[in-house]
PDB file of N, CA and C in Angstrom:
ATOM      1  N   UNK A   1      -4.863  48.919  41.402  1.00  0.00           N
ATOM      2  CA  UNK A   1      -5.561  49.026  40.132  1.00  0.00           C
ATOM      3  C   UNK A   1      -4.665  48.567  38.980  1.00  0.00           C
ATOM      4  N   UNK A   2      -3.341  49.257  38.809  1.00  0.00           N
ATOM      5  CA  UNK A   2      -2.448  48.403  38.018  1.00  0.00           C
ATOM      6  C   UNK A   2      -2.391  47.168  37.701  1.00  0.00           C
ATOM      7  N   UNK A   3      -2.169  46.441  39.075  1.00  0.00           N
ATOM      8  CA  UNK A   3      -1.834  44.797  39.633  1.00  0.00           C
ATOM      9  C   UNK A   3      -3.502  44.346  38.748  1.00  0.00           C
ATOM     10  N   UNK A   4      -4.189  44.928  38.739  1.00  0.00           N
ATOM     11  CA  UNK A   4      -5.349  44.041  38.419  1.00  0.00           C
ATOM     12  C   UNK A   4      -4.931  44.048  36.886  1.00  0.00           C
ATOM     13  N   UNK A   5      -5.043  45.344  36.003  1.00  0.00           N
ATOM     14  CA  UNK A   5      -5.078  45.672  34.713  1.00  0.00           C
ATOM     15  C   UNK A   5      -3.830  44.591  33.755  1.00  0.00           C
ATOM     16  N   UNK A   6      -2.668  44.350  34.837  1.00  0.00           N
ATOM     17  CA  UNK A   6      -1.157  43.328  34.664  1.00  0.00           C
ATOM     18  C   UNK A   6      -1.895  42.362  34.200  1.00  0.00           C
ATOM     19  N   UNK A   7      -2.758  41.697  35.647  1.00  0.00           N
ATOM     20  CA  UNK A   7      -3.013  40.183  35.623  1.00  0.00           C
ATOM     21  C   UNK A   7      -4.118  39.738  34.549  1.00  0.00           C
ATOM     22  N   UNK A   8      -4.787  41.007  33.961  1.00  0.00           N
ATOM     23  CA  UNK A   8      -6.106  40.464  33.086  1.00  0.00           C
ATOM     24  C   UNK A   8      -5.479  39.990  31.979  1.00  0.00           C
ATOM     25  N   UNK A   9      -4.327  41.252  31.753  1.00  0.00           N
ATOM     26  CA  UNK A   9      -3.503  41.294  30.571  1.00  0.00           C
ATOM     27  C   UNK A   9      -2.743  39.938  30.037  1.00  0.00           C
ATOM     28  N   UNK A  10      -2.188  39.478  31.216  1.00  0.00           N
ATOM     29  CA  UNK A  10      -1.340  38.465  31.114  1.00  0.00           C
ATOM     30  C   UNK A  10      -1.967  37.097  30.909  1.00  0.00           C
ATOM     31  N   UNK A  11      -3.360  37.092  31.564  1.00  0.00           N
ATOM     32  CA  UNK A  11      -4.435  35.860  31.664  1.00  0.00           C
ATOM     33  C   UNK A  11      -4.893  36.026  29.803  1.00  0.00           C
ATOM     34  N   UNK A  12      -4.887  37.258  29.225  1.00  0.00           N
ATOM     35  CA  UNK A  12      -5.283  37.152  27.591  1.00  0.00           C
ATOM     36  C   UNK A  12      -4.013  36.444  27.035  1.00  0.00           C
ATOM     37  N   UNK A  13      -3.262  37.376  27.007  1.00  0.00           N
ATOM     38  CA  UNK A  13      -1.822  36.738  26.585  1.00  0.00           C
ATOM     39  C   UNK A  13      -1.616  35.136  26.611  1.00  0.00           C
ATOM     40  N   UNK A  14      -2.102  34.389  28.129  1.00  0.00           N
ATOM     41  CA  UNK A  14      -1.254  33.044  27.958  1.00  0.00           C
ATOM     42  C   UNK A  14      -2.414  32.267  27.580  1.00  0.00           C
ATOM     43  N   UNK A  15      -3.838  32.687  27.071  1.00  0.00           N
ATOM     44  CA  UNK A  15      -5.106  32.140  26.405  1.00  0.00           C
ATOM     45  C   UNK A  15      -4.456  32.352  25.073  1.00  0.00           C
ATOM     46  N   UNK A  16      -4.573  33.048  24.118  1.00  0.00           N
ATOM     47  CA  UNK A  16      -3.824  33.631  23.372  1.00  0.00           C
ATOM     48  C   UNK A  16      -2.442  32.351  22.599  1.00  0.00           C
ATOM     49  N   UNK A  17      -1.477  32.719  23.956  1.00  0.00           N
ATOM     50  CA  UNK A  17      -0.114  31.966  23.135  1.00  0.00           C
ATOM     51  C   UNK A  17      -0.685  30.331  23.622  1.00  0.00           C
ATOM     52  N   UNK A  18      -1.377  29.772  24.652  1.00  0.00           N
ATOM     53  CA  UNK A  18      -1.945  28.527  24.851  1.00  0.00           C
ATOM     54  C   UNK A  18      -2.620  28.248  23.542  1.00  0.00           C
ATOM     55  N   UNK A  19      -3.649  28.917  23.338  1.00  0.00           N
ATOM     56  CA  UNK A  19      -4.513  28.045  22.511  1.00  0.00           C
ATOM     57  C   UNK A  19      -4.799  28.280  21.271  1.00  0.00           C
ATOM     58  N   UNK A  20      -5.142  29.555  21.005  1.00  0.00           N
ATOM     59  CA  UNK A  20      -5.250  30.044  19.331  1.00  0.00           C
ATOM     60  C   UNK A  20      -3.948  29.977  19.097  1.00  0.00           C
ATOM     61  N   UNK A  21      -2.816  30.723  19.461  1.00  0.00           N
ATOM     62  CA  UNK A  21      -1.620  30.057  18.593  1.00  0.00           C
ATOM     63  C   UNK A  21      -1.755  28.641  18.272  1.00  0.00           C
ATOM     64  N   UNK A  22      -1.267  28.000  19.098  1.00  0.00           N
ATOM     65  CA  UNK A  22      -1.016  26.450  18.564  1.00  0.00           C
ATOM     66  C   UNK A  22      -2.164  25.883  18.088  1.00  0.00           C
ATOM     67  N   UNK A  23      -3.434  26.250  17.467  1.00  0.00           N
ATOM     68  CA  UNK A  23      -4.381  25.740  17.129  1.00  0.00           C
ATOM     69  C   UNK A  23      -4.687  26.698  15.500  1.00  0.00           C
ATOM     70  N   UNK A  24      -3.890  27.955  15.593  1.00  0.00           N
ATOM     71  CA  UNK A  24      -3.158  28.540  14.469  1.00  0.00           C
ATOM     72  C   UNK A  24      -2.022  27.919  13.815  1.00  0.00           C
ATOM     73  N   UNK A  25      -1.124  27.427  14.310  1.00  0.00           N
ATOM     74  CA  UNK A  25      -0.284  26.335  13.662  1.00  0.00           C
ATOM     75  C   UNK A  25       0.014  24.937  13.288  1.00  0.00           C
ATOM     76  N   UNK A  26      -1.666  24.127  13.681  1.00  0.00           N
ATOM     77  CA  UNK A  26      -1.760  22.863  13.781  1.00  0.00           C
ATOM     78  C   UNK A  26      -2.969  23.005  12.446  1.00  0.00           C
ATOM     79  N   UNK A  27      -3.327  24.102  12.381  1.00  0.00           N
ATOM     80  CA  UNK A  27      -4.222  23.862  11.230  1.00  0.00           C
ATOM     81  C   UNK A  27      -3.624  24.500   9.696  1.00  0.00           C
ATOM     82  N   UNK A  28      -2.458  25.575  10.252  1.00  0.00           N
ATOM     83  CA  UNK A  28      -1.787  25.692   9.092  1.00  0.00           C
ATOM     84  C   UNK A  28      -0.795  24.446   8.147  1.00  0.00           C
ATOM     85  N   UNK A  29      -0.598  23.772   9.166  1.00  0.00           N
ATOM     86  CA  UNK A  29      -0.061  22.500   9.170  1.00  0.00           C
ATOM     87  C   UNK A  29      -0.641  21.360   8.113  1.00  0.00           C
ATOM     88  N   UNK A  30      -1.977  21.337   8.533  1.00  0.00           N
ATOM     89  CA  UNK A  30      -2.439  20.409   8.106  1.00  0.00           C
ATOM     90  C   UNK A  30      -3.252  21.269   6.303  1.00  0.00           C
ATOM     91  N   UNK A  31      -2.826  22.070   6.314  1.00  0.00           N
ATOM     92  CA  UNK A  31      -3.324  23.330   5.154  1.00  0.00           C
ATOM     93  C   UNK A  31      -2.161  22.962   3.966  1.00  0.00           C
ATOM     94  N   UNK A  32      -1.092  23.140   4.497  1.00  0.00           N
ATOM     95  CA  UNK A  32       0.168  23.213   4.122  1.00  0.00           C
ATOM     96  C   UNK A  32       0.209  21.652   2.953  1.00  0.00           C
ATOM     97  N   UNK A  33      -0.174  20.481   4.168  1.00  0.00           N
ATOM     98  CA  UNK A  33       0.105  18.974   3.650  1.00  0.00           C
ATOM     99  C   UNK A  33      -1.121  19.196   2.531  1.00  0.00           C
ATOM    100  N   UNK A  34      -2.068  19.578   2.557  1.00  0.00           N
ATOM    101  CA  UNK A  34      -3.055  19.256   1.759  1.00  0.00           C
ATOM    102  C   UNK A  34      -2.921  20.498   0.813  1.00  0.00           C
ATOM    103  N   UNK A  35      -2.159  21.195   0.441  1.00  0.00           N
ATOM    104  CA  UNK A  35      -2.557  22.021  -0.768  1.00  0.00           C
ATOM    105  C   UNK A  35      -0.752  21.672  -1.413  1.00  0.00           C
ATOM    106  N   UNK A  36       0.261  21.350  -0.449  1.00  0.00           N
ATOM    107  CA  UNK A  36       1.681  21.471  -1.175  1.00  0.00           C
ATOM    108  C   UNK A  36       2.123  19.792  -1.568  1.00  0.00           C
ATOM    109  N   UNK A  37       1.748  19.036   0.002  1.00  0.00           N
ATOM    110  CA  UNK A  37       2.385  17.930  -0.637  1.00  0.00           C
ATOM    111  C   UNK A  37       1.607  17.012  -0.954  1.00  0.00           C
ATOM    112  N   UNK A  38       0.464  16.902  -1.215  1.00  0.00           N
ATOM    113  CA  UNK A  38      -0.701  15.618  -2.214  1.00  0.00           C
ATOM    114  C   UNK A  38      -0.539  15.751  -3.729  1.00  0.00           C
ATOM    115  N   UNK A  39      -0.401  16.903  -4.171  1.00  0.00           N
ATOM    116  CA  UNK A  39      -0.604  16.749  -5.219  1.00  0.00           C
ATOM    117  C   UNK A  39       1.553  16.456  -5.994  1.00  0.00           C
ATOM    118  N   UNK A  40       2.312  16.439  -5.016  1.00  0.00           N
ATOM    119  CA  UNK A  40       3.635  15.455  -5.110  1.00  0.00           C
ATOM    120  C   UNK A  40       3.401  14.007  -4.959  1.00  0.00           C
ATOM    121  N   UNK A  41       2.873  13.566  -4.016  1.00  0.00           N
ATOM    122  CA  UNK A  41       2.468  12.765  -3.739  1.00  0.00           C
ATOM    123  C   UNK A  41       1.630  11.490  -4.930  1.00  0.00           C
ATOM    124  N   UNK A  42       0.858  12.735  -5.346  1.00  0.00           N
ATOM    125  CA  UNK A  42      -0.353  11.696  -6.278  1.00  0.00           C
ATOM    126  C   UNK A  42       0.385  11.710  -7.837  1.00  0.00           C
ATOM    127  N   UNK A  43       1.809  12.441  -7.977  1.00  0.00           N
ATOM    128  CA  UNK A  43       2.024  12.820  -9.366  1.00  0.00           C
ATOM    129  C   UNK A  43       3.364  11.349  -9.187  1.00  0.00           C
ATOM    130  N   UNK A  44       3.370  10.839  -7.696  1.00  0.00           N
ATOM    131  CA  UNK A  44       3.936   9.644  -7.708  1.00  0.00           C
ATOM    132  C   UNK A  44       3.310   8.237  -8.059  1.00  0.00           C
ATOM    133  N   UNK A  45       1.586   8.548  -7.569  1.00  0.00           N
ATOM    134  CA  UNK A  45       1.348   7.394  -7.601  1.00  0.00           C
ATOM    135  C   UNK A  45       1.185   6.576  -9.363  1.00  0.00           C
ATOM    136  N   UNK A  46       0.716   5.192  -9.252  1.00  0.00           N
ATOM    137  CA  UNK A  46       0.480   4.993 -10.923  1.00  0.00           C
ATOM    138  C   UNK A  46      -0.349   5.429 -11.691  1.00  0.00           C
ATOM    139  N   UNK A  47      -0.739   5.637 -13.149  1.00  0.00           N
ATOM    140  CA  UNK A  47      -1.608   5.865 -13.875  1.00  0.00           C
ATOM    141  C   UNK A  47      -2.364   4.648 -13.802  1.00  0.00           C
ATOM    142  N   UNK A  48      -3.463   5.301 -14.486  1.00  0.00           N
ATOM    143  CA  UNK A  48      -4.717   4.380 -14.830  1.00  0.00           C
ATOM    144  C   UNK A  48      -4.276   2.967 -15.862  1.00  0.00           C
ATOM    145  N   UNK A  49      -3.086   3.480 -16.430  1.00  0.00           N
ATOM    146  CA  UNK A  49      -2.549   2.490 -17.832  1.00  0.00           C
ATOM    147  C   UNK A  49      -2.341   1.279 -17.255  1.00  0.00           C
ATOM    148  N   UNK A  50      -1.590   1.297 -15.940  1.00  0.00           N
ATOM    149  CA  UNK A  50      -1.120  -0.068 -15.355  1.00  0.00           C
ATOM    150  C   UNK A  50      -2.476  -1.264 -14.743  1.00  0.00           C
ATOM    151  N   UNK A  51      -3.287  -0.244 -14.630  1.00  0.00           N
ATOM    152  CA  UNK A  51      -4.795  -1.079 -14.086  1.00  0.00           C
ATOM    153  C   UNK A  51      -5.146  -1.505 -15.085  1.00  0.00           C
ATOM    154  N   UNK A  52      -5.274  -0.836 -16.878  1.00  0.00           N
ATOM    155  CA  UNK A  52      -6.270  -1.186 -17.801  1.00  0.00           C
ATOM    156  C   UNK A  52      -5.253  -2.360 -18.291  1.00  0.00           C
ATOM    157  N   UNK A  53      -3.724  -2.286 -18.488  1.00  0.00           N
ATOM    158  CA  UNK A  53      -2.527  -3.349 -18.859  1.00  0.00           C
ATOM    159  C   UNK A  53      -2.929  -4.302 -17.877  1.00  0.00           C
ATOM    160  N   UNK A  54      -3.444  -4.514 -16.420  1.00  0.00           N
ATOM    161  CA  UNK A  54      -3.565  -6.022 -15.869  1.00  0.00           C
ATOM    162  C   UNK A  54      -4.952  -6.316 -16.455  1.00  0.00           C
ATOM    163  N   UNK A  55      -6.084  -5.278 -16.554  1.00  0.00           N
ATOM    164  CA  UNK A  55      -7.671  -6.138 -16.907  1.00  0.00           C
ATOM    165  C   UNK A  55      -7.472  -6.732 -18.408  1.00  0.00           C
ATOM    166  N   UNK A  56      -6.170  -6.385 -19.292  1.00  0.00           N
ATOM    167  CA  UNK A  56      -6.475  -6.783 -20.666  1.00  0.00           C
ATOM    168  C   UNK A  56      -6.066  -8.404 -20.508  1.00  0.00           C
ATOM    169  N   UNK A  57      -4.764  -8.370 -20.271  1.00  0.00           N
ATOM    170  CA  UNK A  57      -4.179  -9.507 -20.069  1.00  0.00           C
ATOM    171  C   UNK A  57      -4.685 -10.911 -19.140  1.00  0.00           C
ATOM    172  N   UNK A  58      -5.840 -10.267 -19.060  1.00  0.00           N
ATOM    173  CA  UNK A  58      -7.165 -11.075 -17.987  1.00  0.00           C
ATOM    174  C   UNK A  58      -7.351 -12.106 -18.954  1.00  0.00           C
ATOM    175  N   UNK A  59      -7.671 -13.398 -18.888  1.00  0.00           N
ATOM    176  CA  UNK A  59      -8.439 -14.372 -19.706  1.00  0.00           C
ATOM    177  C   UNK A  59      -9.643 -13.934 -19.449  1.00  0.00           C
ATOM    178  N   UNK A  60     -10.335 -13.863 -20.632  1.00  0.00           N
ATOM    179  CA  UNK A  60     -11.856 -13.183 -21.042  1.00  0.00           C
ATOM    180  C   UNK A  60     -12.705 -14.300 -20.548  1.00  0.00           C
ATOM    181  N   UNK A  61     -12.530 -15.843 -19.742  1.00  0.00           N
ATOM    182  CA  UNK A  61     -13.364 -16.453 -18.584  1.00  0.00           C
ATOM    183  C   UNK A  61     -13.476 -15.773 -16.993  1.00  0.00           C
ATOM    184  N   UNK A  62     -12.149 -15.174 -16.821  1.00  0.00           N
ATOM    185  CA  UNK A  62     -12.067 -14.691 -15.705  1.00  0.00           C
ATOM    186  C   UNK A  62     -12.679 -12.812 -15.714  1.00  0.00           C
ATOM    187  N   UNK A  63     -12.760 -12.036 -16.607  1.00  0.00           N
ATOM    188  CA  UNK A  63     -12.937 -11.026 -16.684  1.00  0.00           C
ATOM    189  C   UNK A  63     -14.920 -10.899 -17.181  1.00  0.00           C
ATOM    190  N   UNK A  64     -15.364 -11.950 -17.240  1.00  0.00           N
ATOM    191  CA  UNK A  64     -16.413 -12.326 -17.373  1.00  0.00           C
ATOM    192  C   UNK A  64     -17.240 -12.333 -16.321  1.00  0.00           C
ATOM    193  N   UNK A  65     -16.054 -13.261 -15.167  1.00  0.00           N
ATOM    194  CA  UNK A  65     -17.082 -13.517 -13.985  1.00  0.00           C
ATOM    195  C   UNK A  65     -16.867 -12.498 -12.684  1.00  0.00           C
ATOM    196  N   UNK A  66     -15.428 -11.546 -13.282  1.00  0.00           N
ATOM    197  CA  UNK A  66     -15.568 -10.664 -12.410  1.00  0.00           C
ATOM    198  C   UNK A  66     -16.518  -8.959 -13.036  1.00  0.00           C
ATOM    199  N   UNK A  67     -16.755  -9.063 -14.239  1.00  0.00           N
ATOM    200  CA  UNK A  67     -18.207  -8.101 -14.580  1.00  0.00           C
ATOM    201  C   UNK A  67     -19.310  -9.245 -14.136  1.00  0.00           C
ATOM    202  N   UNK A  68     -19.361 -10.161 -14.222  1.00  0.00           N
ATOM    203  CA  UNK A  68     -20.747 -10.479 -13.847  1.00  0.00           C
ATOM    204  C   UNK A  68     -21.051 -10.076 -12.548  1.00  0.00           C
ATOM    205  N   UNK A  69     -20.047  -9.954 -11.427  1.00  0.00           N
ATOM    206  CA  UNK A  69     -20.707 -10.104 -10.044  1.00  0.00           C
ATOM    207  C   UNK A  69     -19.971  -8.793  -9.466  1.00  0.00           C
ATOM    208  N   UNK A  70     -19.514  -7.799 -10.207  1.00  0.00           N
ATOM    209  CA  UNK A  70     -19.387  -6.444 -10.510  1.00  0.00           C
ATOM    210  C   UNK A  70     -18.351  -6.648  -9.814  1.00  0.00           C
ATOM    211  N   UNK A  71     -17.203  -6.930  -9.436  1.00  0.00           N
ATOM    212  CA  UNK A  71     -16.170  -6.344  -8.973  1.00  0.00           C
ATOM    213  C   UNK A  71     -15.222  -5.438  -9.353  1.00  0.00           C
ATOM    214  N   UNK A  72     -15.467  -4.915 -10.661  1.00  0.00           N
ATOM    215  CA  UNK A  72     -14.685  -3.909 -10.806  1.00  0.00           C
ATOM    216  C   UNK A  72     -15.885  -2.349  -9.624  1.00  0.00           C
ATOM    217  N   UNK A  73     -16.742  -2.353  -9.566  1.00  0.00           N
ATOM    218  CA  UNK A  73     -17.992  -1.324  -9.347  1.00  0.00           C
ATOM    219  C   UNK A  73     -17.277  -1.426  -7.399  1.00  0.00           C
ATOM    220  N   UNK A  74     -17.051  -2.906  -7.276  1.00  0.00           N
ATOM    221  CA  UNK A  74     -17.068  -2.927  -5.648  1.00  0.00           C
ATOM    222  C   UNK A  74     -15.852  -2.062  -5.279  1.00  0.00           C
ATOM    223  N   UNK A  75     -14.569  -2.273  -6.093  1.00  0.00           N
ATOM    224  CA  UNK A  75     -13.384  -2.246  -5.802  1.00  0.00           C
ATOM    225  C   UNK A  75     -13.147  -0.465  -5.872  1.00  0.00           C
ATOM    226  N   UNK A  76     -13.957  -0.427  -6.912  1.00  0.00           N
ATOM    227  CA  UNK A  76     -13.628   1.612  -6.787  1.00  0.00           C
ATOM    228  C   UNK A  76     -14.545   1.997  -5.538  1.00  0.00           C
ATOM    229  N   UNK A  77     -15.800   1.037  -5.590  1.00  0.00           N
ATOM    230  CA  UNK A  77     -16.557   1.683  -3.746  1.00  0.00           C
ATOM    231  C   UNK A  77     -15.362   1.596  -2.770  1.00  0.00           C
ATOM    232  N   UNK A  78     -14.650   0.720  -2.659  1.00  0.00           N
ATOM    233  CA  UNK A  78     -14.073   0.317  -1.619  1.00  0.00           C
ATOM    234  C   UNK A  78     -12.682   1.266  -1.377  1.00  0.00           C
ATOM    235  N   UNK A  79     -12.654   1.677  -2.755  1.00  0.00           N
ATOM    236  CA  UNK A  79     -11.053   2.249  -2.689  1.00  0.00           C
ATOM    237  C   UNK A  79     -11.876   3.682  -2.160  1.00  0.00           C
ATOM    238  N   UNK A  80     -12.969   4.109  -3.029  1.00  0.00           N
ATOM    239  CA  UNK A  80     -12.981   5.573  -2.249  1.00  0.00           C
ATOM    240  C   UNK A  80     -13.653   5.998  -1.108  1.00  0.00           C
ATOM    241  N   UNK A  81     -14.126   4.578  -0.230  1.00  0.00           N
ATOM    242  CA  UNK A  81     -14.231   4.287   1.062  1.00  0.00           C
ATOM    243  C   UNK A  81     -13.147   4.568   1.988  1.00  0.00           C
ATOM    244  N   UNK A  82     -12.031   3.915   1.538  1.00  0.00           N
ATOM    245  CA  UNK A  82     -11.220   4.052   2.458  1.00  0.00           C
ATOM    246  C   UNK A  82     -10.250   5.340   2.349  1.00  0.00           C
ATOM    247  N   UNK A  83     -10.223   5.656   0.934  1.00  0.00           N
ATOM    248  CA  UNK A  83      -9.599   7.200   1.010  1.00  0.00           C
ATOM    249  C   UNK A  83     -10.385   8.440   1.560  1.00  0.00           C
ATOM    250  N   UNK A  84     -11.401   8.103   2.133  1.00  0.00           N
ATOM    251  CA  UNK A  84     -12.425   9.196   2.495  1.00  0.00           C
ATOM    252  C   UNK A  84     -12.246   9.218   4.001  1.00  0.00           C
ATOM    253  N   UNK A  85     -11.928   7.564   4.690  1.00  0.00           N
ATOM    254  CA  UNK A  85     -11.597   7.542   5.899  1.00  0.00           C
ATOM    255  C   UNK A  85     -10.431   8.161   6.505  1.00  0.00           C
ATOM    256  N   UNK A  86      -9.639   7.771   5.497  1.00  0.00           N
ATOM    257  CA  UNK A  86      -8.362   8.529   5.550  1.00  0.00           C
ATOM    258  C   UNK A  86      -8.234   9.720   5.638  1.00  0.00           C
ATOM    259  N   UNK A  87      -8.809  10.539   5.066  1.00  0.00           N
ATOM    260  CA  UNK A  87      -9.013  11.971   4.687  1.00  0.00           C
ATOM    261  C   UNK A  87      -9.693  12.342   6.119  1.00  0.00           C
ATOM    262  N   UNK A  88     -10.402  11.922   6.290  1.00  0.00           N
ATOM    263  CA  UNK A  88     -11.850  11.909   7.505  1.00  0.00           C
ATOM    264  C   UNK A  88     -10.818  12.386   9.018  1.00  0.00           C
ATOM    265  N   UNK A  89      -9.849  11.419   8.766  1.00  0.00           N
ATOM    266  CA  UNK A  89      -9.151  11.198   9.859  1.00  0.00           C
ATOM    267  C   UNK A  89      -7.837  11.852  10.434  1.00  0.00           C
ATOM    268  N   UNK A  90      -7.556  12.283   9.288  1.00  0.00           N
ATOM    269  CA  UNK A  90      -6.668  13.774   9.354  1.00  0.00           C
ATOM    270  C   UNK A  90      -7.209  14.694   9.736  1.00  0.00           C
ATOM    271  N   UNK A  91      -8.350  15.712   9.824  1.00  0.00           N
ATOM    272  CA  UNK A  91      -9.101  16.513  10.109  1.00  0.00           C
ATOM    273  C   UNK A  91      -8.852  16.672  11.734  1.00  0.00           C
ATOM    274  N   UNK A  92      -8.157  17.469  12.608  1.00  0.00           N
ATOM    275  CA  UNK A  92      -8.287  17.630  13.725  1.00  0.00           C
ATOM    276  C   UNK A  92      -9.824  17.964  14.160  1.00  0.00           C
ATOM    277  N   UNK A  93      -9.738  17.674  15.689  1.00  0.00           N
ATOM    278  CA  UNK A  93     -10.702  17.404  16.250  1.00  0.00           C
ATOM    279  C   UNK A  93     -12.190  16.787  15.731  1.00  0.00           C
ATOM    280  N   UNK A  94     -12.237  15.891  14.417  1.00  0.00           N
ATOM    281  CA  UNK A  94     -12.933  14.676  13.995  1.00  0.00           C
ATOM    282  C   UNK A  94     -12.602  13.230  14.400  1.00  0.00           C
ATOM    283  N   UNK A  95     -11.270  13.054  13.547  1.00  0.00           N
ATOM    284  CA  UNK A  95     -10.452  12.248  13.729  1.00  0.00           C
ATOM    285  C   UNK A  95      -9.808  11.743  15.038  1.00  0.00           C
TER     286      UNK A  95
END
């Protein structure tokens, strides 16, 4: 009766340290990157100033034909396309 009560015990235990642990520390993990180091990260990347300093210095023929056929509209779809994939893809068991 013991020998049984050992082995149930031990079968919780290595479910336990197998899988919710390390599935407790793979998501603290990924908790950690997204609340401590993005916002280091993004206080690296550039301001908006350096984007509006290249559209000024645009010749107003060329900044013409890129509002006419909207590429400023495509380029923010596209950028927060791919930061969404990105994001998407970090997400254990999605990604």
């Amino acid at each position: 009766m013991f020998g049984i009560l050992v082995s149930a015990l031990y079968t919780v235990l290595g479910f336990v340290a197998r899988s919710v642990l390390v599935k407790f520390v793979l998501f603290f993990a990924v908790w950690f990157v997204a609340v401590e180091f993005l916002p280091v990260l993004v206080s690296h990347l550039p301001g908006s100033s350096v984007l509006l300093g290249a559209w000024a210095s645009m010749p107003p023929g060329v900044a013409y034909l890129l509002n006419l056929f909207q590429v400023p509209t495509g380029l923010s779809m596209a950028l927060a396309a791919l930061v969404t994939r990105f994001s998407i893809r970090r997400i254990p068991l999605i990604g």
